[in-house]
N, C-alpha and C. Protein backbone atom coordinates (compact mmCIF):
# COMPACT_ATOMS: atom_id res chain seq x y z
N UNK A 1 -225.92 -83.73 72.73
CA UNK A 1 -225.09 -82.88 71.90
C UNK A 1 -224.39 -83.75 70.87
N UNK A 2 -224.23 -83.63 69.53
CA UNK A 2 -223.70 -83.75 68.32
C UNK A 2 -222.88 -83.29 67.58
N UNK A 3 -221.72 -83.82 67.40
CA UNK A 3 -220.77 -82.72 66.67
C UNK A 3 -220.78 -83.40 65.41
N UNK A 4 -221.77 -82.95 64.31
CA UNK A 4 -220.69 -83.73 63.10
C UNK A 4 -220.35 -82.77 61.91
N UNK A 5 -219.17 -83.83 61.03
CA UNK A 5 -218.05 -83.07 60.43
C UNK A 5 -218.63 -82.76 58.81
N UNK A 6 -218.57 -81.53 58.67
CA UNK A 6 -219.04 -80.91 57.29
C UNK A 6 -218.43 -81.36 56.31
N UNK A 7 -217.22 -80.91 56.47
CA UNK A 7 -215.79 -80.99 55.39
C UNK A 7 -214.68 -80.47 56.55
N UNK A 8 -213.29 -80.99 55.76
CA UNK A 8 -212.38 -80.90 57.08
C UNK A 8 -212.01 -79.60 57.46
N UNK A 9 -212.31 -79.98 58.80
CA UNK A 9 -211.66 -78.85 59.88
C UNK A 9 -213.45 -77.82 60.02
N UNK A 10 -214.83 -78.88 59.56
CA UNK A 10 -215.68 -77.54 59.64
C UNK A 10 -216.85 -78.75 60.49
N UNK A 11 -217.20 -78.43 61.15
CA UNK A 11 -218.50 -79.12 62.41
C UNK A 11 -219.59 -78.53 62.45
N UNK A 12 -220.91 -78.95 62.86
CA UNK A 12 -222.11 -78.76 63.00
C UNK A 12 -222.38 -79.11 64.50
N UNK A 13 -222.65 -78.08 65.21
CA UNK A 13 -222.92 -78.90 66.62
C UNK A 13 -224.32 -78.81 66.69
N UNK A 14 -225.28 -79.37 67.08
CA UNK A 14 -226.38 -79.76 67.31
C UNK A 14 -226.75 -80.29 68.83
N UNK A 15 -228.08 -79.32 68.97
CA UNK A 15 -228.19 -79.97 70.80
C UNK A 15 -229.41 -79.63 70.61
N UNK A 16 -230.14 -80.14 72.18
CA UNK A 16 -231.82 -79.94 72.05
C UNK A 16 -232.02 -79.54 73.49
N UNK A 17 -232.98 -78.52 73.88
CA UNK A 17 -233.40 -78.13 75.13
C UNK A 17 -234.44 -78.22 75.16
N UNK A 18 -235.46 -78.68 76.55
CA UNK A 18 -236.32 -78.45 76.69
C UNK A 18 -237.42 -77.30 77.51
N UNK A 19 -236.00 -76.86 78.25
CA UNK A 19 -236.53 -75.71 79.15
C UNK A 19 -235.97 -74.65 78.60
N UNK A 20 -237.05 -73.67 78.58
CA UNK A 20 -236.75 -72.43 77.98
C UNK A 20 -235.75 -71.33 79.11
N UNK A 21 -234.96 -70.13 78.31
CA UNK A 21 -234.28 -70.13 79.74
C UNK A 21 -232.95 -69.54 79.37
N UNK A 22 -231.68 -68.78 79.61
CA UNK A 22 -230.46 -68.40 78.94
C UNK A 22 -229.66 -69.23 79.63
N UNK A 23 -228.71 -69.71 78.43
CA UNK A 23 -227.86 -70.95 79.02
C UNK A 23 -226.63 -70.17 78.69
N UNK A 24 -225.49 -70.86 79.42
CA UNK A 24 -223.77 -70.33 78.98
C UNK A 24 -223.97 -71.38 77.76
N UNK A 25 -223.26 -71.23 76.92
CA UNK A 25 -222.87 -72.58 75.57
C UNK A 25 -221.04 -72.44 75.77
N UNK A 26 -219.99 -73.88 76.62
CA UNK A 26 -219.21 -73.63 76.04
C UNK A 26 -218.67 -74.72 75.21
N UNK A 27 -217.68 -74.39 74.22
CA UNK A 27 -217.24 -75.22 73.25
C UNK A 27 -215.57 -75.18 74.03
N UNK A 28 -214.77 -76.22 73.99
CA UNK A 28 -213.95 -76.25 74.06
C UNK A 28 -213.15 -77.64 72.69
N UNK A 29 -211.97 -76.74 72.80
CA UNK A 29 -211.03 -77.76 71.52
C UNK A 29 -209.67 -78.61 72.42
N UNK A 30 -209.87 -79.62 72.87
CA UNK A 30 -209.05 -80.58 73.66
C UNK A 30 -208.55 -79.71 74.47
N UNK A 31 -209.70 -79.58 75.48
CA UNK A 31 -209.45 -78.97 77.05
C UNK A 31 -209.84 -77.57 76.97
N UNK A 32 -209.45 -76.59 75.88
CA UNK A 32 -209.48 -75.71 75.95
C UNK A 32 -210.57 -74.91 75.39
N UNK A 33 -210.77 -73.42 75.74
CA UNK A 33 -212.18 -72.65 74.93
C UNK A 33 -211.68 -72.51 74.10
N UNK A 34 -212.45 -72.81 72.91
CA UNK A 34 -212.16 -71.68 72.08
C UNK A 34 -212.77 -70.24 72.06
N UNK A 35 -212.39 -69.43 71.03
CA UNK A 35 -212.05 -68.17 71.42
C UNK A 35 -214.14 -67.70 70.38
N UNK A 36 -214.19 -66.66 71.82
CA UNK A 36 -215.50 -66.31 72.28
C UNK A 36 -216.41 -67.03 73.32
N UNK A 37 -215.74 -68.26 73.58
CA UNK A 37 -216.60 -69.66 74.29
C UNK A 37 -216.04 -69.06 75.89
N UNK A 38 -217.80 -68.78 76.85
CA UNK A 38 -218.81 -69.77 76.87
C UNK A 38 -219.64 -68.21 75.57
N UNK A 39 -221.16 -68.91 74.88
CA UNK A 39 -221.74 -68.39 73.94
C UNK A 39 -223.36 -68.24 74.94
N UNK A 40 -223.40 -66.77 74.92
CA UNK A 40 -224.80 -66.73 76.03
C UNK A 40 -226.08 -67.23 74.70
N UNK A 41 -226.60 -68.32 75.26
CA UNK A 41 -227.74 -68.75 73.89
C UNK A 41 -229.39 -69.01 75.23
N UNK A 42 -230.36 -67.87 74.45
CA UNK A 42 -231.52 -67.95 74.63
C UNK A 42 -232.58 -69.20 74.37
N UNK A 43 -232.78 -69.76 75.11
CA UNK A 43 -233.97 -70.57 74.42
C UNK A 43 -235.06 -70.76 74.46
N UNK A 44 -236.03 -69.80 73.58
CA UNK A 44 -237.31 -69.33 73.83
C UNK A 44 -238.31 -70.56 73.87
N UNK A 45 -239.44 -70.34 74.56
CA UNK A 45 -240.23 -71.67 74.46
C UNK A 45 -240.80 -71.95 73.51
N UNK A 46 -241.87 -72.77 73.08
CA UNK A 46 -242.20 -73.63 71.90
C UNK A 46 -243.48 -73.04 71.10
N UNK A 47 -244.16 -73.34 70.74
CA UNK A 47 -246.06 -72.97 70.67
C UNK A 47 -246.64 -73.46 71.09
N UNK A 48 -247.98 -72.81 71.63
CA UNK A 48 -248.58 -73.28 72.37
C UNK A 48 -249.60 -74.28 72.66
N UNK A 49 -249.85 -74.96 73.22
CA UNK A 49 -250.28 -76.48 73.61
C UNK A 49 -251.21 -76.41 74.47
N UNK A 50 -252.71 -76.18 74.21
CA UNK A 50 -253.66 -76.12 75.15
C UNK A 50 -254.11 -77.74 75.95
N UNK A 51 -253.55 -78.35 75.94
CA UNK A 51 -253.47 -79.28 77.35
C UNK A 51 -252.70 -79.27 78.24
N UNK A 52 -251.29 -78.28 77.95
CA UNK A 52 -250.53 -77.92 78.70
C UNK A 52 -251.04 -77.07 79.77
N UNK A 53 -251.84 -76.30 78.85
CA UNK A 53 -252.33 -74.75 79.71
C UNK A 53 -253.07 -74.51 80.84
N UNK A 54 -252.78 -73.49 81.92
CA UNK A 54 -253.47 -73.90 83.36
C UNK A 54 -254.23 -72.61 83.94
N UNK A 55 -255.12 -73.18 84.58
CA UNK A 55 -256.14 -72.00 84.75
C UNK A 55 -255.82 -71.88 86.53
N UNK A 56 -255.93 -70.87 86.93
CA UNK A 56 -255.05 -70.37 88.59
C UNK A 56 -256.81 -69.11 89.07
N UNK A 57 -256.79 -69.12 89.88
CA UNK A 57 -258.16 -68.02 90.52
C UNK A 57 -259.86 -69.16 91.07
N UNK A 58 -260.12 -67.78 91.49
CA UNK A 58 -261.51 -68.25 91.83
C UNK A 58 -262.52 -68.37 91.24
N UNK A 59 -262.20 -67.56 90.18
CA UNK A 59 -263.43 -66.96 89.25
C UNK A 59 -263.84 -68.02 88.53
N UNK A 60 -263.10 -69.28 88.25
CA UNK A 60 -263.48 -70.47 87.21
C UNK A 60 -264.12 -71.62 87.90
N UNK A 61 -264.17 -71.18 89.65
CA UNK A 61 -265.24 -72.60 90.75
C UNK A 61 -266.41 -71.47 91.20
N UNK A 62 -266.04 -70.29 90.67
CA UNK A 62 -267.13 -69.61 91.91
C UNK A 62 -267.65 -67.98 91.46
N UNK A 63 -268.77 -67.73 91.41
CA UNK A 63 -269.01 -66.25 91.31
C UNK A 63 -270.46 -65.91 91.76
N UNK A 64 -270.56 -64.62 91.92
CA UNK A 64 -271.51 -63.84 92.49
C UNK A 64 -272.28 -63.51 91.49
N UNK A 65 -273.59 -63.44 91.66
CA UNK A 65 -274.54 -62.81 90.14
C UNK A 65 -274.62 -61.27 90.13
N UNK A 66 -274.46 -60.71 88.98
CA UNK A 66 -274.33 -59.84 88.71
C UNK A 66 -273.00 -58.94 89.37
N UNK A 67 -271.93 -59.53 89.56
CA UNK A 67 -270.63 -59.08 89.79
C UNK A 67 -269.23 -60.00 88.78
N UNK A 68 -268.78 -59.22 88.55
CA UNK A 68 -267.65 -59.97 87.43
C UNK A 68 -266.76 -60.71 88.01
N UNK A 69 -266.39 -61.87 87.49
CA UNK A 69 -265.56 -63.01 88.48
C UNK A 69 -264.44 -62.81 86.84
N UNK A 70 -263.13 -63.40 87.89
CA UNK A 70 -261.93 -63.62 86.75
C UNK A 70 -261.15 -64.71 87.31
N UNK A 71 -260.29 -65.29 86.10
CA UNK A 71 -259.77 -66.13 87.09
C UNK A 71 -258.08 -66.49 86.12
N UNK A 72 -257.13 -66.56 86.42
CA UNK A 72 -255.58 -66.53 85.48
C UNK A 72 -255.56 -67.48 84.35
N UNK A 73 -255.18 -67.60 83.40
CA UNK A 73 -254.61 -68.59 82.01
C UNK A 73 -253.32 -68.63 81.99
N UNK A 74 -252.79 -69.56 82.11
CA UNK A 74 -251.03 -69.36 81.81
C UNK A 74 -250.77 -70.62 80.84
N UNK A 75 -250.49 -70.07 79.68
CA UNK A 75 -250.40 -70.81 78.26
C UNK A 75 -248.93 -71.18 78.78
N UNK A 76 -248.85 -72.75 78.18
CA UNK A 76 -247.62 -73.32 78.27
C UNK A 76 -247.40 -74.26 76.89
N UNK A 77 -245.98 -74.49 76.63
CA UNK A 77 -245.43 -75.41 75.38
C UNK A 77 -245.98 -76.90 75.66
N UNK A 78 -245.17 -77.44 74.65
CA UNK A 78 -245.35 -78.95 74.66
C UNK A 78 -243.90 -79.27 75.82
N UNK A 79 -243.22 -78.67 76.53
CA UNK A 79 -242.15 -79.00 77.65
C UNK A 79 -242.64 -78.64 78.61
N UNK A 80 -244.47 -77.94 78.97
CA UNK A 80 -244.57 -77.31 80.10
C UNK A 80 -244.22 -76.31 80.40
N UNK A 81 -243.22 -74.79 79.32
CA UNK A 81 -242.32 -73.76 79.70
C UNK A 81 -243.85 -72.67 79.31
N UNK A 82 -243.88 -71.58 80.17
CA UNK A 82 -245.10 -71.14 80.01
C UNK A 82 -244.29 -70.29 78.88
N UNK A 83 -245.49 -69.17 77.98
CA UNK A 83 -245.44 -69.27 76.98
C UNK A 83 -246.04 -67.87 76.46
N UNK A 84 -245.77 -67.14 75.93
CA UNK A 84 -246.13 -65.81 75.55
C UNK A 84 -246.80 -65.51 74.67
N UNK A 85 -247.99 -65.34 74.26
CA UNK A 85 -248.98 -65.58 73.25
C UNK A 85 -248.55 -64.20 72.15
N UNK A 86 -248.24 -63.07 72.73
CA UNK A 86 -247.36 -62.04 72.14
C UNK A 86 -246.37 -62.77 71.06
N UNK A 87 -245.47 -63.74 71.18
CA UNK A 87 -244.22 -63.91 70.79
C UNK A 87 -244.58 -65.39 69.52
N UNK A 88 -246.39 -65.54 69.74
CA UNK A 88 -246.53 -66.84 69.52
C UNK A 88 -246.43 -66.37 67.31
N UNK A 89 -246.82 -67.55 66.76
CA UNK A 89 -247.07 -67.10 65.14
C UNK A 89 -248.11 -67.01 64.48
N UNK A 90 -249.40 -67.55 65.66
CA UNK A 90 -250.63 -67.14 65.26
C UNK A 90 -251.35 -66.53 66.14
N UNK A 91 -252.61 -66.27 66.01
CA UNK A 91 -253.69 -65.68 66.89
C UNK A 91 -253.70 -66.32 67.93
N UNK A 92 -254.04 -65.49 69.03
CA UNK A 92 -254.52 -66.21 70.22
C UNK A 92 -256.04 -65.72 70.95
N UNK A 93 -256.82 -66.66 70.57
CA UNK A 93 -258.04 -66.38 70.94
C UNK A 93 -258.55 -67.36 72.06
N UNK A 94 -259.32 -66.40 73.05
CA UNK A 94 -259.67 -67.26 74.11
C UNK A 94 -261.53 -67.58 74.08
N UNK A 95 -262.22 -69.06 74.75
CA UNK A 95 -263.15 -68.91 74.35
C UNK A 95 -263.82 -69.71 75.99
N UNK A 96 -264.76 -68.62 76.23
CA UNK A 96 -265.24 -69.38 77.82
C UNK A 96 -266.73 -69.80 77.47
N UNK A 97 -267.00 -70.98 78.03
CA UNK A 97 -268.57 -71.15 78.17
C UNK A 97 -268.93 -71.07 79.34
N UNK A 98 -269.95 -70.98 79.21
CA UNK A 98 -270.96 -70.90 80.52
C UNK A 98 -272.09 -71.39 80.94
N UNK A 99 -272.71 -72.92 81.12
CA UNK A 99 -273.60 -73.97 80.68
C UNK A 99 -274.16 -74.08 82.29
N UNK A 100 -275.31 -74.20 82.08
CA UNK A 100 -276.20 -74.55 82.89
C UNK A 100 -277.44 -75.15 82.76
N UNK A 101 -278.10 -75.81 82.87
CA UNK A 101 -279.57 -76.62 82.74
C UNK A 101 -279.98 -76.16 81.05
N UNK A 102 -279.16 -76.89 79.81
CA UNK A 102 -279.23 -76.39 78.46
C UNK A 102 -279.00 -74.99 78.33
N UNK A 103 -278.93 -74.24 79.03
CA UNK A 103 -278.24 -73.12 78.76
C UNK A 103 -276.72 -72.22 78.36
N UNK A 104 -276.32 -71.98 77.32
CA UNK A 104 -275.04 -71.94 77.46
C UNK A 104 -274.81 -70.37 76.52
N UNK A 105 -273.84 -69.95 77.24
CA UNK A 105 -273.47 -68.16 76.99
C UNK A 105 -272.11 -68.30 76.86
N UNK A 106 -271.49 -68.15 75.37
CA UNK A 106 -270.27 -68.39 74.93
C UNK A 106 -269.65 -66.66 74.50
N UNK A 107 -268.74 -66.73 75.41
CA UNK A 107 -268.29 -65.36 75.01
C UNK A 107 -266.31 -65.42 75.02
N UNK A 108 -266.08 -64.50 73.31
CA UNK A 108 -264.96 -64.35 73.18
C UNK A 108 -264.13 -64.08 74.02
N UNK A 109 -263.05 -64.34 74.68
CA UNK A 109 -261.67 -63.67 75.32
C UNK A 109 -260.76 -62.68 74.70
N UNK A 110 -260.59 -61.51 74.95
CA UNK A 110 -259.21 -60.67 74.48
C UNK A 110 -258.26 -61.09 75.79
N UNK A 111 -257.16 -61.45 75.82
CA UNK A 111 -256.65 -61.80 76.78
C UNK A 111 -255.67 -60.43 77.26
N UNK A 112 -255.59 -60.34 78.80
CA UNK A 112 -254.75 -59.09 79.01
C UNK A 112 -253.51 -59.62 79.46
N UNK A 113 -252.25 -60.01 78.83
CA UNK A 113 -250.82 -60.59 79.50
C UNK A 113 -250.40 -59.34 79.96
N UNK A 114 -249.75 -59.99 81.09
CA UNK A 114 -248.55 -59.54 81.60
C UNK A 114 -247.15 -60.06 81.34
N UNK A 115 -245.81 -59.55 81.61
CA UNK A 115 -244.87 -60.17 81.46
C UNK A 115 -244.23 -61.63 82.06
N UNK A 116 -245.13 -61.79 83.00
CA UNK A 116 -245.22 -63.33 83.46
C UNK A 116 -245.74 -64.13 82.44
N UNK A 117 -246.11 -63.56 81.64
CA UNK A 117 -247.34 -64.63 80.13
C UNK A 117 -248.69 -65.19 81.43
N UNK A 118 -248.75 -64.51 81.97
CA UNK A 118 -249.72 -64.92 82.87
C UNK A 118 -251.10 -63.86 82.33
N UNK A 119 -252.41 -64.68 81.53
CA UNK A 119 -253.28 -63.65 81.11
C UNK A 119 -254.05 -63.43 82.16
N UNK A 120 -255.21 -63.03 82.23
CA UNK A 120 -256.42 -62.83 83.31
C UNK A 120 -257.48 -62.31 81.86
């Protein structure tokens, strides 16, 4: 955290989070709050970072032929905070292959989130 001085009697506070998450913010002036302090401040997570991102199910070690296998995506930031592709500023397109003895069947993803940001 950073407090510095604009012009007198005016401050800039400056801070950095890495976990996304609602924090109290309080400010106090020698001991005391000032007035509105603590400040409820949101801090949404970052964009998204596909080395971050983690794949959860069965469907991505294992499937049956001719039966549909699935398996979870949970997009996360550059802090690891998972991550809402809804909330993101660009497209989010998903892309699976499917390779076997030179064979390979590349098919688009529409992703279905839930409010966990957890797709399938």
């Amino acid at each position: 955290t950073t407090f510095l001085e604009k012009t007198s009697g005016l401050f800039t506070l400056e801070w950095f989070a890495k976990t996304s998450g609602t924090y109290n913010l309080t400010v106090r002036l020698n001991g005391n709050e000032i007035w509105g302090s603590p400040y409820i401040v949101v801090v949404l997570p970052g964009e998204m970072v596909s080395v971050n991102t983690q794949t959860y199910g069965t469907g991505k070690d294992l499937a049956t032929a001719g039966l549909p296998a699935s398996f979870l995506i949970q997009i996360r930031d550059q802090f690891d905070n998972p991550t809402n592709p809804a909330e993101s500023s660009g497209a989010t397109k998903f892309y699976a292959y499917l390779e076997s003895q030179g064979l390979t069947e590349k098919s688009a993803i529409s992703p279905s989130c839930r409010e966990n940001v957890t797709c399938s």
